[in-house]
PDB file of N, CA and C in Angstrom:
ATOM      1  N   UNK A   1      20.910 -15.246  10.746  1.00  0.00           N
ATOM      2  CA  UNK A   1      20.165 -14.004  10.895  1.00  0.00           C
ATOM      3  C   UNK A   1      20.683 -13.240  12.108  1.00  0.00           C
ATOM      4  N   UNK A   2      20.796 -12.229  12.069  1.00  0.00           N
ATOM      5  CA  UNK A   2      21.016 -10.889  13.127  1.00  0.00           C
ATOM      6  C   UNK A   2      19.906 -10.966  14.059  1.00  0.00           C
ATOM      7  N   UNK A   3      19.862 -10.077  15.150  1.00  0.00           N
ATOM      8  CA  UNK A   3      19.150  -9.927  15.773  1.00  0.00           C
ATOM      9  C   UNK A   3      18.882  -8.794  15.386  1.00  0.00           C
ATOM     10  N   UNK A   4      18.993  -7.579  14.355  1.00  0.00           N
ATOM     11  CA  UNK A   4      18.003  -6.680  13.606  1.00  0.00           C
ATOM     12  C   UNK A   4      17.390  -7.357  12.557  1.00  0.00           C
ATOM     13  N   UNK A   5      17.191  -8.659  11.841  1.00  0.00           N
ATOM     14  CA  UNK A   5      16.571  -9.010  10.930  1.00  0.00           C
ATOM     15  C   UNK A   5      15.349  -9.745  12.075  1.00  0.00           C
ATOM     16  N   UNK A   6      15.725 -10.271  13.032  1.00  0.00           N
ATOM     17  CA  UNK A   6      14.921 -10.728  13.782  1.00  0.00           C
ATOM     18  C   UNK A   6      13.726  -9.995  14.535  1.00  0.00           C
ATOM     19  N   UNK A   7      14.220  -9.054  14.917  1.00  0.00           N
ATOM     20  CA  UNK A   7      13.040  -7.937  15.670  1.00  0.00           C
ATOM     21  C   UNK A   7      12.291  -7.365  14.162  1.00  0.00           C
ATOM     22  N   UNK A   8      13.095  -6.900  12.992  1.00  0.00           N
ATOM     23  CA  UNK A   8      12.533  -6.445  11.687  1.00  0.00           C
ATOM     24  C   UNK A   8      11.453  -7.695  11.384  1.00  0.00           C
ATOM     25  N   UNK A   9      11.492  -8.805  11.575  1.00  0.00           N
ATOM     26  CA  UNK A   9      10.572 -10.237  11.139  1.00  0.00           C
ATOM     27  C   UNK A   9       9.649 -10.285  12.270  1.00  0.00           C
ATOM     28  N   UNK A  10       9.889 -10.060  13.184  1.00  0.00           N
ATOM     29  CA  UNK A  10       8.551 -10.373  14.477  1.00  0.00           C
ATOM     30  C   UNK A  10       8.087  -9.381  14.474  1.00  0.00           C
ATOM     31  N   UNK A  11       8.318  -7.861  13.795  1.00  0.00           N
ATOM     32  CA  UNK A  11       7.659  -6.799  13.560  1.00  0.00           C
ATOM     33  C   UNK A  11       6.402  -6.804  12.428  1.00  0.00           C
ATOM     34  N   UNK A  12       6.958  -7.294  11.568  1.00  0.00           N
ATOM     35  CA  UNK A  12       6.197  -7.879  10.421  1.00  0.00           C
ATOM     36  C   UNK A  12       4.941  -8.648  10.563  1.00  0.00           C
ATOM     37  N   UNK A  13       4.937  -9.995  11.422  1.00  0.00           N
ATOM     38  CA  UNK A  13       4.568 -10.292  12.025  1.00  0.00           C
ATOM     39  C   UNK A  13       3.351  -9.779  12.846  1.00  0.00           C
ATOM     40  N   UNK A  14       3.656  -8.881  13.526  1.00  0.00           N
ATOM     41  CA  UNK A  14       2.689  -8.016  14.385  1.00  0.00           C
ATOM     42  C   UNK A  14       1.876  -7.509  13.986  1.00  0.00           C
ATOM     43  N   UNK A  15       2.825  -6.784  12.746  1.00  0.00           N
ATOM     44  CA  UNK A  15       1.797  -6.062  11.962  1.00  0.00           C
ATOM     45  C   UNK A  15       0.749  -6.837  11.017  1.00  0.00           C
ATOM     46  N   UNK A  16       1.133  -8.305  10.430  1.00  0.00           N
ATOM     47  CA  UNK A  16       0.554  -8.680   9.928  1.00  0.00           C
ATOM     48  C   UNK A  16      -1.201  -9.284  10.587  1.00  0.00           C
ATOM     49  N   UNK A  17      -0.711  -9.619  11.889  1.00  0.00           N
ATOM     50  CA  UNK A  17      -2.283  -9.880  13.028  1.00  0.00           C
ATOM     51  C   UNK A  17      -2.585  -8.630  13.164  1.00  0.00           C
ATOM     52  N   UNK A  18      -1.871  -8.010  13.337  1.00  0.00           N
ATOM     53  CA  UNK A  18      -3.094  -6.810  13.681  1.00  0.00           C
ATOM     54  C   UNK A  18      -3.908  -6.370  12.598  1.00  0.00           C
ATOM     55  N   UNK A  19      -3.299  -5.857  11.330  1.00  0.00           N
ATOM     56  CA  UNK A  19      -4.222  -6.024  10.148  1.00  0.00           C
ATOM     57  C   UNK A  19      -5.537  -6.861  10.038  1.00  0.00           C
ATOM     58  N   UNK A  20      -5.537  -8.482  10.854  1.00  0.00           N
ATOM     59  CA  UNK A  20      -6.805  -8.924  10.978  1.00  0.00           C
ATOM     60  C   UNK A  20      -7.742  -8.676  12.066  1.00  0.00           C
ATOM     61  N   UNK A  21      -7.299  -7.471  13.059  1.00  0.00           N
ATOM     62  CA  UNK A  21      -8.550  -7.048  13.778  1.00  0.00           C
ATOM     63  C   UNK A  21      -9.247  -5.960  13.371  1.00  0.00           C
ATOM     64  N   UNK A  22      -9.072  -5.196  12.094  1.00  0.00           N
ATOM     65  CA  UNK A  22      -9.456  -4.460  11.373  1.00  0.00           C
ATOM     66  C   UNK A  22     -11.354  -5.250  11.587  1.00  0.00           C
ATOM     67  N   UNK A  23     -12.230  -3.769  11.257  1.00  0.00           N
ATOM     68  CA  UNK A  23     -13.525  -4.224  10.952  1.00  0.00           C
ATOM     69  C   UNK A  23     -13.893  -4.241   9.571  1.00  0.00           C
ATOM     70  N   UNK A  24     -13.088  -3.410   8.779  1.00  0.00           N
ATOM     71  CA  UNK A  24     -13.368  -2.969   7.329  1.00  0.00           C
ATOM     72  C   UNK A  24     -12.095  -3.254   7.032  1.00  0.00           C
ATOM     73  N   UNK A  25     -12.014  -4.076   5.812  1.00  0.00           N
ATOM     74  CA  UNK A  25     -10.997  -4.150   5.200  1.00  0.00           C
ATOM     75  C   UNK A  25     -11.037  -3.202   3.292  1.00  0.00           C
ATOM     76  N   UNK A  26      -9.915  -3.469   2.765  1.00  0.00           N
ATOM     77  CA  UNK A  26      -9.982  -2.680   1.505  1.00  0.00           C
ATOM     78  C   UNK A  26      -9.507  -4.006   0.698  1.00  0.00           C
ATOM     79  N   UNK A  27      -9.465  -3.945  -0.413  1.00  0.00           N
ATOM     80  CA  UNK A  27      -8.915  -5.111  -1.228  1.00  0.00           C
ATOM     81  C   UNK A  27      -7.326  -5.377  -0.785  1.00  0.00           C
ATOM     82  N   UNK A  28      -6.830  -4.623  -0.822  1.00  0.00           N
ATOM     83  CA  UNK A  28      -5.201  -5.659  -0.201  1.00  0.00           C
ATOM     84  C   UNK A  28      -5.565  -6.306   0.745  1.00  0.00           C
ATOM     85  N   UNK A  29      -6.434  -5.652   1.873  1.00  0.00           N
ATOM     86  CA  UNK A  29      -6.132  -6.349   3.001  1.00  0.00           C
ATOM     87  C   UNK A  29      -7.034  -8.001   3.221  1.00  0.00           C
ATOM     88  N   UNK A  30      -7.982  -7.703   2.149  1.00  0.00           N
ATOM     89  CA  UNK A  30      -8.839  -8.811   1.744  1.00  0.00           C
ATOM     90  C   UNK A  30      -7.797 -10.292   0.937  1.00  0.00           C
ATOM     91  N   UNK A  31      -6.887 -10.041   0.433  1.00  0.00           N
ATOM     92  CA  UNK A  31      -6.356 -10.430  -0.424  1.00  0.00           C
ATOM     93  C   UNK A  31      -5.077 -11.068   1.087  1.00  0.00           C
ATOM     94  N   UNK A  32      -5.077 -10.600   1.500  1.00  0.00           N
ATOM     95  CA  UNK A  32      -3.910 -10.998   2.316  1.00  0.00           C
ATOM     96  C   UNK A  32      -4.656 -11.748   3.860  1.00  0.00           C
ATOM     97  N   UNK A  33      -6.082 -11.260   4.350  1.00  0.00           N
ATOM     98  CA  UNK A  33      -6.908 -11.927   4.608  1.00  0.00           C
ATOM     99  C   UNK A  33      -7.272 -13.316   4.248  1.00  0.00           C
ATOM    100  N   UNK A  34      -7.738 -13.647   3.179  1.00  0.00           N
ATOM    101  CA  UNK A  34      -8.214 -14.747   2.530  1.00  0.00           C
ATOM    102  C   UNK A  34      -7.296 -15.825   1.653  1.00  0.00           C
ATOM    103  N   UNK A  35      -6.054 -15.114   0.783  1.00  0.00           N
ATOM    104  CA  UNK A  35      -5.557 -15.606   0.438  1.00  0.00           C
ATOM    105  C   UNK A  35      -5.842 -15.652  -1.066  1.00  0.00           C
ATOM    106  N   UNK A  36      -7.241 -15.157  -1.204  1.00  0.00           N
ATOM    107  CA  UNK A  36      -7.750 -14.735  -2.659  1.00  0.00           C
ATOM    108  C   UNK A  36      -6.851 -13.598  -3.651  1.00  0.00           C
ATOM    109  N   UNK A  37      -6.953 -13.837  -4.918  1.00  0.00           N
ATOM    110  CA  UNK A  37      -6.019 -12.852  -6.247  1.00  0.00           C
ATOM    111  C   UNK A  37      -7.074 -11.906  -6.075  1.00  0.00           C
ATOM    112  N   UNK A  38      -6.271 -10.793  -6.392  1.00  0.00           N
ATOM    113  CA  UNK A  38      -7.019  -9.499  -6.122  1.00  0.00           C
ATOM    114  C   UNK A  38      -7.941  -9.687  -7.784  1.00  0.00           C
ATOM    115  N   UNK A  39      -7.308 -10.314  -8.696  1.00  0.00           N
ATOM    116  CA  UNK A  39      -8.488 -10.125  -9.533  1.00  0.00           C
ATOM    117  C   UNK A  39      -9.333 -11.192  -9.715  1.00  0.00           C
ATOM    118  N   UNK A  40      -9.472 -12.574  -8.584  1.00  0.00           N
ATOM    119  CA  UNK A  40     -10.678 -13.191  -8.243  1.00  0.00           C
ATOM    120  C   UNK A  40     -11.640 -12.081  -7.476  1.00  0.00           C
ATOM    121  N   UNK A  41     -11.027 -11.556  -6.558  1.00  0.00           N
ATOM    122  CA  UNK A  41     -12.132 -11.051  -5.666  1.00  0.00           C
ATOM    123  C   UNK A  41     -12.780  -9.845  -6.292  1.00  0.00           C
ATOM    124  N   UNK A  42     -12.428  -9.511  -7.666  1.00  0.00           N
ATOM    125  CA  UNK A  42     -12.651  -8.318  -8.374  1.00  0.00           C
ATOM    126  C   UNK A  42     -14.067  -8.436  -9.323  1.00  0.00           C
ATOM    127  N   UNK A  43     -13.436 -10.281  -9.465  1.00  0.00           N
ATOM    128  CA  UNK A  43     -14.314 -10.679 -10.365  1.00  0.00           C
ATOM    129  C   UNK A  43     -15.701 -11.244  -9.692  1.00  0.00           C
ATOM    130  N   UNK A  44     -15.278 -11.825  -8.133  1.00  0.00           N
ATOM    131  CA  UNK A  44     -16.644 -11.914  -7.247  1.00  0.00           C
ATOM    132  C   UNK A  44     -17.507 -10.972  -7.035  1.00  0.00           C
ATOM    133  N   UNK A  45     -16.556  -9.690  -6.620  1.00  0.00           N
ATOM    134  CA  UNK A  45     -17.459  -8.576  -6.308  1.00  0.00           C
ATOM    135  C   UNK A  45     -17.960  -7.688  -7.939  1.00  0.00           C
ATOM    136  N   UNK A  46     -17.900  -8.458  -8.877  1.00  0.00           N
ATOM    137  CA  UNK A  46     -18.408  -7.553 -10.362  1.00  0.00           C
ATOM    138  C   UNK A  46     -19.875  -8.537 -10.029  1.00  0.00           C
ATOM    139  N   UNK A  47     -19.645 -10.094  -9.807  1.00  0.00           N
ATOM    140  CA  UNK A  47     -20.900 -10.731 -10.042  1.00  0.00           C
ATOM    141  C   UNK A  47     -21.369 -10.608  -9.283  1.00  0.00           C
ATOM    142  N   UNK A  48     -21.476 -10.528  -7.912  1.00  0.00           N
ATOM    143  CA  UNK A  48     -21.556  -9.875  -6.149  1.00  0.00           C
ATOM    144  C   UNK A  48     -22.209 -11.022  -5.885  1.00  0.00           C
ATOM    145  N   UNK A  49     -20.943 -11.408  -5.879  1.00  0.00           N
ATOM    146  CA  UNK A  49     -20.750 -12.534  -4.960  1.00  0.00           C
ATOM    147  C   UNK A  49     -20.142 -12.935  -4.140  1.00  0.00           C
ATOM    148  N   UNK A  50     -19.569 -11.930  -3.660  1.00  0.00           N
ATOM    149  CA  UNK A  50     -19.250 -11.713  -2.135  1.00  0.00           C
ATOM    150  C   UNK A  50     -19.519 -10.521  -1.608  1.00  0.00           C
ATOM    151  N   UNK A  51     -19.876 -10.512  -0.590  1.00  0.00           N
ATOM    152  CA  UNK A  51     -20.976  -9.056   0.003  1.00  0.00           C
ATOM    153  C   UNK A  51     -19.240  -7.644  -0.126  1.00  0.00           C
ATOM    154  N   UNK A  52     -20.187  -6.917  -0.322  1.00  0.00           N
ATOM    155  CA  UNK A  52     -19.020  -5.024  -0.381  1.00  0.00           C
ATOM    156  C   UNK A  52     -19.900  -4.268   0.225  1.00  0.00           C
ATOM    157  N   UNK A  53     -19.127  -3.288   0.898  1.00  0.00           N
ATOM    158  CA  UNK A  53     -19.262  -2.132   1.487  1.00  0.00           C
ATOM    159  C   UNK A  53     -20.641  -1.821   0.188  1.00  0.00           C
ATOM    160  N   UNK A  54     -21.308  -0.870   1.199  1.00  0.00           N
ATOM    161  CA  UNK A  54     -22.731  -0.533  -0.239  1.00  0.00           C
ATOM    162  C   UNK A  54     -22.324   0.941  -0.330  1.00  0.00           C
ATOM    163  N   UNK A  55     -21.347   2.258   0.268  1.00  0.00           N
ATOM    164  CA  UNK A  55     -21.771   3.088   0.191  1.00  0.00           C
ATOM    165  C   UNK A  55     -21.165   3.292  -1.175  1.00  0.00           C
ATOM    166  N   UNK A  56     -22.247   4.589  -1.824  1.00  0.00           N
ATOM    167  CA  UNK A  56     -22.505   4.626  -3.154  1.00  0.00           C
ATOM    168  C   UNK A  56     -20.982   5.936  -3.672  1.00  0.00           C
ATOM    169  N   UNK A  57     -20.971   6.650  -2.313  1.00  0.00           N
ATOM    170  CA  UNK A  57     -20.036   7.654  -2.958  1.00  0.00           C
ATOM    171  C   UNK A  57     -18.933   7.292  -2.750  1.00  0.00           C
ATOM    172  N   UNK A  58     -18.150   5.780  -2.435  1.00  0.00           N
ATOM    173  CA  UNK A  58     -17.154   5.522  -2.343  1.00  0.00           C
ATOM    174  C   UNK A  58     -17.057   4.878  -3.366  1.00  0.00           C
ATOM    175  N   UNK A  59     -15.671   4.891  -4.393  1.00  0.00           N
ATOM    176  CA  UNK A  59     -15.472   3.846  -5.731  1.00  0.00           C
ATOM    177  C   UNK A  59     -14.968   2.604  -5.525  1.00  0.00           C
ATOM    178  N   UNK A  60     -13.819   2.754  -4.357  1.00  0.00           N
ATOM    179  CA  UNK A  60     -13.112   1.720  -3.619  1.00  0.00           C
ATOM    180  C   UNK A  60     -13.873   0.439  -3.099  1.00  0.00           C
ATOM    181  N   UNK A  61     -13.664  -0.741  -3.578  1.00  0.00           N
ATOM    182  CA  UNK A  61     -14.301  -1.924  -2.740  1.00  0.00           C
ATOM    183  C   UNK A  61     -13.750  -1.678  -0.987  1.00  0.00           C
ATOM    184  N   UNK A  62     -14.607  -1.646  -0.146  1.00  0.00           N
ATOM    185  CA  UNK A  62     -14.294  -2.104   0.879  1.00  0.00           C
ATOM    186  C   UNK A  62     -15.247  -3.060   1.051  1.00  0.00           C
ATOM    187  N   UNK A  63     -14.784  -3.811   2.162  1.00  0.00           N
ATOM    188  CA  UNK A  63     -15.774  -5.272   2.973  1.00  0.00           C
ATOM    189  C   UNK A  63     -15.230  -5.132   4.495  1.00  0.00           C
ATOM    190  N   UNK A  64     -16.646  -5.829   5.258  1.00  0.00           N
ATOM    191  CA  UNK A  64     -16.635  -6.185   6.406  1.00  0.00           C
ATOM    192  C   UNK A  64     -16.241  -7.189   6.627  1.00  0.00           C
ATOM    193  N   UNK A  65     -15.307  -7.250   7.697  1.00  0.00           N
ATOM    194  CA  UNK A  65     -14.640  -8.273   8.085  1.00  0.00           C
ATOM    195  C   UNK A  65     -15.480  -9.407   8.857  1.00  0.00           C
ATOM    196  N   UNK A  66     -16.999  -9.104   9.536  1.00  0.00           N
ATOM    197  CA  UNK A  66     -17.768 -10.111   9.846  1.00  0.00           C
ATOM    198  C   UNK A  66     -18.705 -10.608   9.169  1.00  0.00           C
ATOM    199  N   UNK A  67     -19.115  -9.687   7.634  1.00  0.00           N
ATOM    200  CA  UNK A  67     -19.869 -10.273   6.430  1.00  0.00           C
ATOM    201  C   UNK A  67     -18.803 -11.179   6.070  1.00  0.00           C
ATOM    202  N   UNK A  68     -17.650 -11.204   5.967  1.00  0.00           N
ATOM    203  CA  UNK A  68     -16.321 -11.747   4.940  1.00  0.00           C
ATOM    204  C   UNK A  68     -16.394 -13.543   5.615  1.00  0.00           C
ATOM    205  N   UNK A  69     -16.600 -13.066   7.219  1.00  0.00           N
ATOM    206  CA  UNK A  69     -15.980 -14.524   7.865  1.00  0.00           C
ATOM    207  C   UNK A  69     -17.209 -15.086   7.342  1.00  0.00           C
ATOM    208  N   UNK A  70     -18.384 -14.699   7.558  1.00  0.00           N
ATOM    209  CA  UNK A  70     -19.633 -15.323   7.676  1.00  0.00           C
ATOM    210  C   UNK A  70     -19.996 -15.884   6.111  1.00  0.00           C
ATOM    211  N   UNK A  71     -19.127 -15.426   4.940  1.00  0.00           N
ATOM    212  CA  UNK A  71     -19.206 -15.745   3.597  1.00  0.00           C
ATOM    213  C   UNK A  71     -18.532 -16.825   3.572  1.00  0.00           C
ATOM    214  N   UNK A  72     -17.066 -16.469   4.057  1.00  0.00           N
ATOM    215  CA  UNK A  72     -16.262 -17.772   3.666  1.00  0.00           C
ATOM    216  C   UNK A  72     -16.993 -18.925   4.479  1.00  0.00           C
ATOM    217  N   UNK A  73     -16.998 -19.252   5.357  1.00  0.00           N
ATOM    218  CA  UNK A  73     -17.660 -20.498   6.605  1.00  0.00           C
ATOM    219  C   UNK A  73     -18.847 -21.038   5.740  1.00  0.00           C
ATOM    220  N   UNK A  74     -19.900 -20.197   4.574  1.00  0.00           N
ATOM    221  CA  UNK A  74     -21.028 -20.993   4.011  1.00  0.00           C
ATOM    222  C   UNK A  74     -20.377 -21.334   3.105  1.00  0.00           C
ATOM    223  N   UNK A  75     -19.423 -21.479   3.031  1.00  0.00           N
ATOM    224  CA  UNK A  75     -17.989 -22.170   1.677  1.00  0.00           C
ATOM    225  C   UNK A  75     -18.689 -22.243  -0.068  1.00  0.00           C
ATOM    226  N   UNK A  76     -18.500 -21.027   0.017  1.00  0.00           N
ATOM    227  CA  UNK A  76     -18.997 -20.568  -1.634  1.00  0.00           C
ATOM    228  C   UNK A  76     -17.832 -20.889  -2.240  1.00  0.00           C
ATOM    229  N   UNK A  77     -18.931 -21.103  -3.527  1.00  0.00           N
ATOM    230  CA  UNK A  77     -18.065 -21.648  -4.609  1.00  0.00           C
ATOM    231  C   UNK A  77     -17.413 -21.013  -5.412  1.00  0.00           C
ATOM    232  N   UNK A  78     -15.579 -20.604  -5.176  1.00  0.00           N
ATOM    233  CA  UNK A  78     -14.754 -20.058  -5.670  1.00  0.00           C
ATOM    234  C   UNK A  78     -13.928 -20.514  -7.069  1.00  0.00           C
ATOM    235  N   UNK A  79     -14.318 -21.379  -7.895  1.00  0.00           N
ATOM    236  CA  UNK A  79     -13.639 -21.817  -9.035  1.00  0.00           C
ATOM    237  C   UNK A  79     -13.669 -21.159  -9.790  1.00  0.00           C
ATOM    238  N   UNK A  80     -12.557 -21.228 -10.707  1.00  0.00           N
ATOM    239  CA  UNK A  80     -13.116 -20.365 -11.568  1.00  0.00           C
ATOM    240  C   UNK A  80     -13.676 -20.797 -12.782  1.00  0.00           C
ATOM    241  N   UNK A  81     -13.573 -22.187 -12.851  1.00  0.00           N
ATOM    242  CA  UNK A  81     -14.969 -22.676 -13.775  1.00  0.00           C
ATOM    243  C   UNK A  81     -16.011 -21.906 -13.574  1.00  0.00           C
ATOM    244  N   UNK A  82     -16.651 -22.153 -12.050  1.00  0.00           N
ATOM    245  CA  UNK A  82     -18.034 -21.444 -11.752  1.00  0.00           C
ATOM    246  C   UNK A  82     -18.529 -19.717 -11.638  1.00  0.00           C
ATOM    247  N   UNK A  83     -17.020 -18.952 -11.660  1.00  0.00           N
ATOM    248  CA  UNK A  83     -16.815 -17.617 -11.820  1.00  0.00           C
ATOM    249  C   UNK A  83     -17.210 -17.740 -13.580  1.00  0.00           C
ATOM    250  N   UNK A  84     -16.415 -18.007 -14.039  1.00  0.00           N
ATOM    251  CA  UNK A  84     -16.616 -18.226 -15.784  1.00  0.00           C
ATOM    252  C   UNK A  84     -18.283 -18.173 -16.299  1.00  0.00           C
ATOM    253  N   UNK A  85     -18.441 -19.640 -15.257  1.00  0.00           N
ATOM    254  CA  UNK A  85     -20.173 -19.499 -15.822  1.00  0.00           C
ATOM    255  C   UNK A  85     -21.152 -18.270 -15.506  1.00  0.00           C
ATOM    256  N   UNK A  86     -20.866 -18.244 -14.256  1.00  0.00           N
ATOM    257  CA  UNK A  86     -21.574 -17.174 -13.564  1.00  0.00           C
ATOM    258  C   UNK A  86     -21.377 -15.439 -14.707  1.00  0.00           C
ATOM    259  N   UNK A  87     -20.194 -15.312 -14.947  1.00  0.00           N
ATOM    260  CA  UNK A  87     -19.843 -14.010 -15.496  1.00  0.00           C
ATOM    261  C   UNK A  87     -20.651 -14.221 -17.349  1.00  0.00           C
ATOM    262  N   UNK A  88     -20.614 -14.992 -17.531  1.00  0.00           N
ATOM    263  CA  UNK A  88     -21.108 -15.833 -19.060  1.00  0.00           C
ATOM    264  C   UNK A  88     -22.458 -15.275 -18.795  1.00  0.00           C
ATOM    265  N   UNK A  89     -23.539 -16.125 -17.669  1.00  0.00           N
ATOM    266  CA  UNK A  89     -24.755 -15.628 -17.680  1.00  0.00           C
ATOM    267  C   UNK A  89     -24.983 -14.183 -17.749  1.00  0.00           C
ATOM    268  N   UNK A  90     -24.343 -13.928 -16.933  1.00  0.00           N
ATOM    269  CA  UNK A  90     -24.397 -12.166 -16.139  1.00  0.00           C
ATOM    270  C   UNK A  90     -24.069 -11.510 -17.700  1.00  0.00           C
ATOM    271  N   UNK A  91     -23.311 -11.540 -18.608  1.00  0.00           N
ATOM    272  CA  UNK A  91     -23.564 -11.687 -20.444  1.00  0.00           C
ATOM    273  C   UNK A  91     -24.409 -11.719 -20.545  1.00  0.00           C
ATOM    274  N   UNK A  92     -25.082 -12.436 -20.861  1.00  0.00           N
ATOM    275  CA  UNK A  92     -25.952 -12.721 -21.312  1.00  0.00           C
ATOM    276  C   UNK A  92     -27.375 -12.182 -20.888  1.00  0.00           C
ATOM    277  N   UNK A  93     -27.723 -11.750 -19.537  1.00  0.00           N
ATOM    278  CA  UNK A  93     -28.720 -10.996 -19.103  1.00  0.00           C
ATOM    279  C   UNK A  93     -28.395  -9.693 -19.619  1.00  0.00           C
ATOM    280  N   UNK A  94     -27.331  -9.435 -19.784  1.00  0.00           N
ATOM    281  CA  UNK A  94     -27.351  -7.823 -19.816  1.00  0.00           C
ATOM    282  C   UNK A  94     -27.429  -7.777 -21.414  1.00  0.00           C
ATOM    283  N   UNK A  95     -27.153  -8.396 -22.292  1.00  0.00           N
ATOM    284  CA  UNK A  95     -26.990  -8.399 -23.475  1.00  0.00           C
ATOM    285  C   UNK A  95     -28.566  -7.863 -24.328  1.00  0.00           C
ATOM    286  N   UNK A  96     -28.324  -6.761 -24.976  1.00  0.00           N
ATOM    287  CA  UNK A  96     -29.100  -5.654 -26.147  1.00  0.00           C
ATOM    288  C   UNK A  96     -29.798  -7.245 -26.970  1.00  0.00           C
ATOM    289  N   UNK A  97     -31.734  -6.848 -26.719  1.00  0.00           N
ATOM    290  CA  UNK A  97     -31.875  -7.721 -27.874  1.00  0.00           C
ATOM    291  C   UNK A  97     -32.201  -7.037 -28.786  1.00  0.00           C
ATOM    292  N   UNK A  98     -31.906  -7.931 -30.196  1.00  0.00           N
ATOM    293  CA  UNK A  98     -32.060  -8.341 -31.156  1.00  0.00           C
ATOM    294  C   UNK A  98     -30.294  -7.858 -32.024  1.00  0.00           C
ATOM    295  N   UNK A  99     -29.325  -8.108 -30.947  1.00  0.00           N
ATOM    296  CA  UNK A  99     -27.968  -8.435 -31.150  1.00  0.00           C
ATOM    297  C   UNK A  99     -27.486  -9.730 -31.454  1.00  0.00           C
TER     298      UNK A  99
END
């Protein structure tokens, strides 16, 4: 490696911590945060089950970065067996009777 691939990599780097002193994150940065697929966390926040930004006139998921820590640490259950079930019920409540 060069010493321009090197300063280009510890740049990266930099940028990548600083991204985690953010207070609000958006879904990439959640995703690169956590380590979660953007369409797990798509599918948490459909069943809300992981806390989102509430304001109503924004379409965009955002999250707080001290709701986020304080979610992961009560170590919810991310499988996606239990996403499956969970989204199955959430069916099923919403489901038209006499369908």
């Amino acid at each position: 490696m060069n010493e321009q691939e090197n300063v280009v990599d510890l740049l990266k780097d930099i940028k990548g911590l600083l991204s985690h002193t953010k207070k609000v994150f958006n879904i990439d940065d959640l995703v690169k945060y956590t380590g979660l697929s953007k369409s797990k966390i798509y599918k948490l926040s459909q069943l809300k089950l992981i806390p989102t930004g509430k304001n109503k006139h924004i379409r965009q998921l955002f999250f707080s970065k001290e709701e986020i820590d304080n979610w992961l640490l009560g170590e919810p259950n991310l499988s996606d067996e239990f996403l499956e079930l969970q989204f199955n019920e959430q069916l099923l409540r919403n489901r038209k009777p006499g369908l």
